[in-house]
Protein backbone atom coordinates (compact mmCIF):
# COMPACT_ATOMS: atom_id res chain seq x y z
CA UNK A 1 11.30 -16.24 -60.40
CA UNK A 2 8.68 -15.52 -63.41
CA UNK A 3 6.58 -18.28 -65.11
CA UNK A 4 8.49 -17.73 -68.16
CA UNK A 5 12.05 -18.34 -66.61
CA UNK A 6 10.31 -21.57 -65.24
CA UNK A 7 9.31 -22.61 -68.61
CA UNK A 8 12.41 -21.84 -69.94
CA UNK A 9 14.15 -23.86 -67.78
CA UNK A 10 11.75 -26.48 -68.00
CA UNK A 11 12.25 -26.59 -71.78
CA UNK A 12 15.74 -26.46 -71.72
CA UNK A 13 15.52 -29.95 -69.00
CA UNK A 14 13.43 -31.50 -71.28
CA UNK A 15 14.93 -30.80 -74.23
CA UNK A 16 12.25 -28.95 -76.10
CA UNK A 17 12.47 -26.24 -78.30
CA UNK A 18 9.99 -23.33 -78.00
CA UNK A 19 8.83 -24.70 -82.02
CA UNK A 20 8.45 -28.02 -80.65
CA UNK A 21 6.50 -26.53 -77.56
CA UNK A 22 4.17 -24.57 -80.13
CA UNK A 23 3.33 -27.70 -81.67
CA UNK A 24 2.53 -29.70 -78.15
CA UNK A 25 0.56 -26.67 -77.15
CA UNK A 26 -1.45 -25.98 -79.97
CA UNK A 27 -0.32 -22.44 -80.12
CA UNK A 28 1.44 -21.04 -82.52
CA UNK A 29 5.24 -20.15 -82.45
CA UNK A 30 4.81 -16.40 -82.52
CA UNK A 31 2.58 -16.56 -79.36
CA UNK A 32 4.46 -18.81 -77.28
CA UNK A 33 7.33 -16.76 -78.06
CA UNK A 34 6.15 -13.60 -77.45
CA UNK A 35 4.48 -14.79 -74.04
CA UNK A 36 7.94 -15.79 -73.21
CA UNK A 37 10.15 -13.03 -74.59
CA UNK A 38 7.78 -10.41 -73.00
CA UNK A 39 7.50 -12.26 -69.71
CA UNK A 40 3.60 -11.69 -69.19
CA UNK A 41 2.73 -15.60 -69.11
CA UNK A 42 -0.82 -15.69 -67.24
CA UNK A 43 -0.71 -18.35 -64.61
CA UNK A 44 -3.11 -20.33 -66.29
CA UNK A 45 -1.58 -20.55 -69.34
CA UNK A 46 1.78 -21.48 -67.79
CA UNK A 47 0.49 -24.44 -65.50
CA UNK A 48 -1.11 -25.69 -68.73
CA UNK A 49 2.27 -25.68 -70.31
CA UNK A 50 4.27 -27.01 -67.69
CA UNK A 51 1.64 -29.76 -66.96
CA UNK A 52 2.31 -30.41 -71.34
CA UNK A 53 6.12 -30.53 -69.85
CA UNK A 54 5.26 -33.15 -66.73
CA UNK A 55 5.93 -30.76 -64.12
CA UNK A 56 3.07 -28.95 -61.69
CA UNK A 57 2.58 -26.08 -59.64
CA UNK A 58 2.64 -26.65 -56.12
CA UNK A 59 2.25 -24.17 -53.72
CA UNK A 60 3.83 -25.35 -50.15
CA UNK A 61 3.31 -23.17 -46.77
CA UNK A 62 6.51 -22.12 -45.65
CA UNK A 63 6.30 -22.20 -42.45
CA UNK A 64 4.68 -25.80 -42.07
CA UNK A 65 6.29 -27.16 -45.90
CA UNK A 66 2.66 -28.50 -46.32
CA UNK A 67 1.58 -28.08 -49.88
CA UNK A 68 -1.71 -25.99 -50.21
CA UNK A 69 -3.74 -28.41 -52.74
């Protein structure tokens, strides 16, 4: 699953629209839409915007289901 489905989702749970996410991010509409229509979010970028959200990145072994960090 891409970053940008994730946010998507994420937005859609919260009840945020991608405007209202431009304005919480300090980026403007165009970008955050474009990152999101195109699908090329940078990781960085999207755990800033999730963390904006409330949600983290965790990345958990799969073999042990111990998270990494």
């Amino acid at each position: 699953m891409s970053a940008s489905t994730l946010i998507r989702m994420a937005l859609k749970e919260k009840g945020i629209s991608q405007k209202e996410l431009a304005e919480l991010s300090g980026l403007s509409y165009q970008t955050i839409r474009t990152k999101l229509y195109r699908d090329n979010m940078p990781f960085a970028d999207a755990e800033k915007i999730l963390d904006l959200l409330g949600y983290k990145i965790v990345i958990v072994d799969k073999e042990t289901k111990k998270p990494l960090l």
